[in-house]
N, C-alpha and C. Protein backbone atom coordinates (compact mmCIF):
# COMPACT_ATOMS: atom_id res chain seq x y z
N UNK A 1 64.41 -35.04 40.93
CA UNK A 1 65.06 -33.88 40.36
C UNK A 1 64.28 -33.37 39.14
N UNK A 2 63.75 -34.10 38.26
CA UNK A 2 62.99 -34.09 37.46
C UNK A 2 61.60 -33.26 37.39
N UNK A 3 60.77 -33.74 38.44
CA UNK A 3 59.85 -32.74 39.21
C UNK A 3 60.39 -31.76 39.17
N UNK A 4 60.89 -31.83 40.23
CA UNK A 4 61.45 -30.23 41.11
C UNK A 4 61.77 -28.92 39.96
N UNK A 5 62.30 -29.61 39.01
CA UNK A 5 63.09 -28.89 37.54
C UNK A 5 61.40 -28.59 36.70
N UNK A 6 60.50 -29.62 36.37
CA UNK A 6 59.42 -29.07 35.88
C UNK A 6 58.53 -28.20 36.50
N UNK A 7 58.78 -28.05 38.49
CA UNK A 7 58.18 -27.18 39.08
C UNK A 7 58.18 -25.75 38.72
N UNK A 8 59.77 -25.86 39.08
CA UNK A 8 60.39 -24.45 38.87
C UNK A 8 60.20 -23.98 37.29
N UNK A 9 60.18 -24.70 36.41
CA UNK A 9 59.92 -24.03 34.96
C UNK A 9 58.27 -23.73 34.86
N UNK A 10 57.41 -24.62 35.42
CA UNK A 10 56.03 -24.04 35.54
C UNK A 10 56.17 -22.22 36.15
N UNK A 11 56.74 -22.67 37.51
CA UNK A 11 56.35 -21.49 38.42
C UNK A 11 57.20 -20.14 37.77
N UNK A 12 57.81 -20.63 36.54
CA UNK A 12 58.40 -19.17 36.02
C UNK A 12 57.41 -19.03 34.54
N UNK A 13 57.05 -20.24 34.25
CA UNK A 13 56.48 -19.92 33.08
C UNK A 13 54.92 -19.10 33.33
N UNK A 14 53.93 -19.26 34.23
CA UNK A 14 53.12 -19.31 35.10
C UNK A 14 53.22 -17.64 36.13
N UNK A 15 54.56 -17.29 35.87
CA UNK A 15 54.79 -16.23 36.46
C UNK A 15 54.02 -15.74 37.92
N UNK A 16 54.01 -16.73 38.98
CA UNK A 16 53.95 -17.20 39.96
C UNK A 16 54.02 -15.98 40.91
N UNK A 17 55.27 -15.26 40.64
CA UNK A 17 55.87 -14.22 41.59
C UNK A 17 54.64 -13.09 41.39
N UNK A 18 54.00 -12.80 39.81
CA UNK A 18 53.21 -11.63 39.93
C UNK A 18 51.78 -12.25 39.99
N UNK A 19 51.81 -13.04 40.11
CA UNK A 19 50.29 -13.63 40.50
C UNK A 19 49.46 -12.79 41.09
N UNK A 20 49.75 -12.02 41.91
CA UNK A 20 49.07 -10.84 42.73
C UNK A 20 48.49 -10.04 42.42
N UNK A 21 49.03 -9.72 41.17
CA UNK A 21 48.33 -8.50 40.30
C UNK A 21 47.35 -9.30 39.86
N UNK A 22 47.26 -10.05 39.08
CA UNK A 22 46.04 -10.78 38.81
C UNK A 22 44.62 -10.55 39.37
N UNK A 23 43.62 -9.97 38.40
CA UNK A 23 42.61 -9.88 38.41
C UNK A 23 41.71 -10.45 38.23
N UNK A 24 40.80 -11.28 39.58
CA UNK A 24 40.28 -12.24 38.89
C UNK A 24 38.60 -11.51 38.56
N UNK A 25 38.54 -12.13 37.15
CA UNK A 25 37.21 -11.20 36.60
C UNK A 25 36.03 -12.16 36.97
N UNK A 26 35.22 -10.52 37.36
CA UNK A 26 33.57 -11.54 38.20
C UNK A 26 33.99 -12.13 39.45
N UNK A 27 34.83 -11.42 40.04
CA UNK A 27 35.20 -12.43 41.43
C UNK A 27 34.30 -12.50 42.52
N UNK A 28 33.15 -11.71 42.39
CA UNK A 28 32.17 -11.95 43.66
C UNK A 28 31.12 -12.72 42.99
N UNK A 29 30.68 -13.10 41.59
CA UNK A 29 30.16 -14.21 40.93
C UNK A 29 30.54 -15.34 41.00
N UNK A 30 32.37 -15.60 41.14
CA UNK A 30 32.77 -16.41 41.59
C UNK A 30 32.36 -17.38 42.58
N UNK A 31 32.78 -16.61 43.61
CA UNK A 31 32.80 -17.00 45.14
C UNK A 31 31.25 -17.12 45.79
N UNK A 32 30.35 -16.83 44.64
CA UNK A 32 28.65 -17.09 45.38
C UNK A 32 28.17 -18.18 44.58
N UNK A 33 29.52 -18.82 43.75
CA UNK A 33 28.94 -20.51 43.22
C UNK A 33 30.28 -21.59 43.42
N UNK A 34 30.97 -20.38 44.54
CA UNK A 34 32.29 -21.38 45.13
C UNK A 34 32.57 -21.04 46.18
N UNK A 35 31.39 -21.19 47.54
CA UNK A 35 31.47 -20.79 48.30
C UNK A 35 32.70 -21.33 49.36
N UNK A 36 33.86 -20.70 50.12
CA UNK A 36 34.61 -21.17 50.86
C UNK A 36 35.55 -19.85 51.40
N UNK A 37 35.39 -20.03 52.79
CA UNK A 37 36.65 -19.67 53.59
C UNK A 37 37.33 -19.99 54.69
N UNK A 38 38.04 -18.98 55.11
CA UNK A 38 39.18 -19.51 56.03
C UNK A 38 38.32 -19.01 57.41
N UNK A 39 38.34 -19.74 58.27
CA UNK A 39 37.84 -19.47 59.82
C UNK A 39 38.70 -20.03 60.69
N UNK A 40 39.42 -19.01 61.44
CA UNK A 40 39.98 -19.30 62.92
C UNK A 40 41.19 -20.14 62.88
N UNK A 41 41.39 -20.55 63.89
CA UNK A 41 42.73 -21.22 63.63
C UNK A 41 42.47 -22.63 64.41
N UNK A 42 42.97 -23.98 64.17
CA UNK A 42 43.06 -24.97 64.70
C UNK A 42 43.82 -25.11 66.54
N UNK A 43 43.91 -26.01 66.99
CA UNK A 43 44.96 -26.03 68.04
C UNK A 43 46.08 -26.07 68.53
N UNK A 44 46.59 -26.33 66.69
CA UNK A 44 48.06 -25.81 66.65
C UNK A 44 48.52 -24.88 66.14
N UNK A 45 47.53 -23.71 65.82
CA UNK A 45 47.56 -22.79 65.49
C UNK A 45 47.49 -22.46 64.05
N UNK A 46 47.24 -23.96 63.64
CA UNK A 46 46.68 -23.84 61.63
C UNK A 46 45.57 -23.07 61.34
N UNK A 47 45.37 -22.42 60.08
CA UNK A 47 44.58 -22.07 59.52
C UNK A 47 43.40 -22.75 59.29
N UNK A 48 42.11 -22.50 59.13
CA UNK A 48 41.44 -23.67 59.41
C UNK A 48 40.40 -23.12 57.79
N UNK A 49 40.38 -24.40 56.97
CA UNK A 49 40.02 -24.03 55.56
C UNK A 49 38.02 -24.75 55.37
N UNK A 50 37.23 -23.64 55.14
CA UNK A 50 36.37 -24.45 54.83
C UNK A 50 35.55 -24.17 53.40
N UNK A 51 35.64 -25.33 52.63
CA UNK A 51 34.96 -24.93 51.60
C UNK A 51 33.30 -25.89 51.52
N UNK A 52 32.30 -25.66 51.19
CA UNK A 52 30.65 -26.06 50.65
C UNK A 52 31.01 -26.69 49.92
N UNK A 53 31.33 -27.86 49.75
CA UNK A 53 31.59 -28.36 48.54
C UNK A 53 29.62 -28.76 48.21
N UNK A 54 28.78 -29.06 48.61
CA UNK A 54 27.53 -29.37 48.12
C UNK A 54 26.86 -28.04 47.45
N UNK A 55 27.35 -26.69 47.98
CA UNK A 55 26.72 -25.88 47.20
C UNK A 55 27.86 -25.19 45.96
N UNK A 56 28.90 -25.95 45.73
CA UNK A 56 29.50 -25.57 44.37
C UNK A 56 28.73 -26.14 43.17
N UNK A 57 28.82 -24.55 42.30
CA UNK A 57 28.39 -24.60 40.88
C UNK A 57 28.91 -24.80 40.11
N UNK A 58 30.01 -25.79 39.69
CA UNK A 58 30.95 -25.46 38.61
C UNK A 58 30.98 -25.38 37.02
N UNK A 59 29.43 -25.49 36.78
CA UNK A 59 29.16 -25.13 35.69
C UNK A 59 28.91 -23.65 35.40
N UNK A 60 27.96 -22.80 36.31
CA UNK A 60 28.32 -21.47 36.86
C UNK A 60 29.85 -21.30 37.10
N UNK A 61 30.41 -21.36 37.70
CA UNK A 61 31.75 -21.22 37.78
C UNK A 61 32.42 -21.31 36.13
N UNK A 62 32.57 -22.21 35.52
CA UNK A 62 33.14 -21.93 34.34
C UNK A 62 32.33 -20.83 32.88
N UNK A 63 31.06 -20.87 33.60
CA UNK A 63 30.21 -19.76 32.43
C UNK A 63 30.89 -18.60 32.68
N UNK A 64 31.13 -18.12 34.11
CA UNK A 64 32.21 -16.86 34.57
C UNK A 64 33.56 -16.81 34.31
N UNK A 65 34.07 -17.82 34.23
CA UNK A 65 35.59 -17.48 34.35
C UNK A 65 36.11 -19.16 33.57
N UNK A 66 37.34 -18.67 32.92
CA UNK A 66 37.62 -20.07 32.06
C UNK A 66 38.63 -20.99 33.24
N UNK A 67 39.17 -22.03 32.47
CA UNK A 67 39.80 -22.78 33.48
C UNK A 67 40.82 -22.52 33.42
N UNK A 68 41.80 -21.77 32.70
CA UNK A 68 42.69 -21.04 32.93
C UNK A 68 42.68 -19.95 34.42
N UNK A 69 41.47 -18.99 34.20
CA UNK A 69 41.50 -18.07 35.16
C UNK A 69 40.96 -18.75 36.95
N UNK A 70 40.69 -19.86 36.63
CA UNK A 70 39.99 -20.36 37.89
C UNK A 70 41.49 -20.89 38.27
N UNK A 71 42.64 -21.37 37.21
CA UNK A 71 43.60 -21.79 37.96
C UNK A 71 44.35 -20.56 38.81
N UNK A 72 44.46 -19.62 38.16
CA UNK A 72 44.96 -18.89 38.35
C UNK A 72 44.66 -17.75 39.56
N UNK A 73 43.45 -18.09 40.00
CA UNK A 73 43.02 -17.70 41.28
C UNK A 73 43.32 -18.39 42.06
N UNK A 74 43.50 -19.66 42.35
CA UNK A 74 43.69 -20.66 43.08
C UNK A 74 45.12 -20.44 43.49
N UNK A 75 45.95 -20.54 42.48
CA UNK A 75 47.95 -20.10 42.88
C UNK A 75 47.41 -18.31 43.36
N UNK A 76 46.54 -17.95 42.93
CA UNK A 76 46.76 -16.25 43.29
C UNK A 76 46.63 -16.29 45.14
N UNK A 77 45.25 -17.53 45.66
CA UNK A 77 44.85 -17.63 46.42
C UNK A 77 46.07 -18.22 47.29
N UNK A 78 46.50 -19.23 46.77
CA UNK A 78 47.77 -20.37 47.78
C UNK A 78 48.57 -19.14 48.04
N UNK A 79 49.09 -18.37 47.27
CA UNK A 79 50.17 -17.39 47.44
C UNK A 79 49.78 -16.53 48.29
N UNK A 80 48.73 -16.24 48.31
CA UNK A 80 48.39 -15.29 49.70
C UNK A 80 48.62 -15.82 51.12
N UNK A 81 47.68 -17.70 50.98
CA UNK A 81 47.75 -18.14 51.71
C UNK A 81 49.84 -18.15 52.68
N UNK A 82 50.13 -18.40 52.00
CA UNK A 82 51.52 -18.69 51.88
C UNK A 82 52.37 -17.34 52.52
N UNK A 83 52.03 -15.92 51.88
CA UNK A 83 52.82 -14.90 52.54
C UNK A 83 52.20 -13.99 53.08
N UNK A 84 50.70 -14.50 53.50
CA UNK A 84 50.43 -13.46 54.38
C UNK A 84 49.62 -13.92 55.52
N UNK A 85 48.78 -15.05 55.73
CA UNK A 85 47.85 -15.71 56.45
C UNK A 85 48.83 -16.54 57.20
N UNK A 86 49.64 -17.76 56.33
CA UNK A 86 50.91 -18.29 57.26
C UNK A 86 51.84 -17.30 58.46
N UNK A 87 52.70 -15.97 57.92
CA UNK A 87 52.94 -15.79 58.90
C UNK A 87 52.57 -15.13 59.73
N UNK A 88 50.88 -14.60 60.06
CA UNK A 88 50.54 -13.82 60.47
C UNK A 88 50.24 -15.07 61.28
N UNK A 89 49.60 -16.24 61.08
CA UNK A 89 49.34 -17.45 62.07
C UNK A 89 50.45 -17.64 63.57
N UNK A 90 52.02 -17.72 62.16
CA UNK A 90 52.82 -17.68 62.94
C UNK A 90 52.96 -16.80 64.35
N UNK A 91 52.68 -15.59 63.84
CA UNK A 91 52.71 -14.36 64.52
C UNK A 91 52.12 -14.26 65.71
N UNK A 92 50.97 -15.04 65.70
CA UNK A 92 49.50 -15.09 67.12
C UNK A 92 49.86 -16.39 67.57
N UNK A 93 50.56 -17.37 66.90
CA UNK A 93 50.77 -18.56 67.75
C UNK A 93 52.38 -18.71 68.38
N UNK A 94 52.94 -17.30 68.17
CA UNK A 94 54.30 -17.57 68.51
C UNK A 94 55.28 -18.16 68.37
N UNK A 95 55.03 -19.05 67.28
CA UNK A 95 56.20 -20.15 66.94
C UNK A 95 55.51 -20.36 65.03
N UNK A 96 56.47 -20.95 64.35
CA UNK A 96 56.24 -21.18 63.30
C UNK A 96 55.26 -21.72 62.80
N UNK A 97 54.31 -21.62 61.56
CA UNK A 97 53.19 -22.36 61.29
C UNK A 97 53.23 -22.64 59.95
N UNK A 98 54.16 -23.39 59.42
CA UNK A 98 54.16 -23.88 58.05
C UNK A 98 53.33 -24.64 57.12
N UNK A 99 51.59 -24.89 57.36
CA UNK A 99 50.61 -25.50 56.94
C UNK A 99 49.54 -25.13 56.77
């Protein structure tokens, strides 16, 4: 209960819901020293996630963007993942895809 109660006070403090607007600055500087995406779908119709982890820069990565804003792409990113890639999965696999 404890968790769950520090979740929910993050995800309001964190303002979670407008995450969207969020601009992440230098975002194609970003993503060319954090290279990763989403390709195709698995056989149960999951999303299928790939990130380079051998060609991440994360010293580049933090000269661009602080660790605040790198978190904050990441929940900007899950949240997409979450309301728009999930049920569109759902959508082509016909049945629910909660992962």
């Amino acid at each position: 209960l404890t968790m769950f109660k520090n979740y929910l006070n993050w995800y309001k403090e964190f303002k979670v819901d407008e995450i969207h607007l969020y601009k992440v600055p230098h975002i194609k500087e970003v993503y060319q020293n954090y290279p990763r995406t989403y390709h195709k779908t698995d056989k149960l119709g999951r999303p299928i996630y790939i990130e380079m982890i051998s060609m991440i820069n994360i010293d580049k990565i933090l000269d661009i963007i602080d660790e605040d804003g790198l978190v904050k792409m990441m929940v900007k990113d899950y949240e997409y993942y979450k309301k728009v890639r999930l049920p569109a999965c759902s959508k082509a696999a016909g049945k629910a895809i909660e992962q």
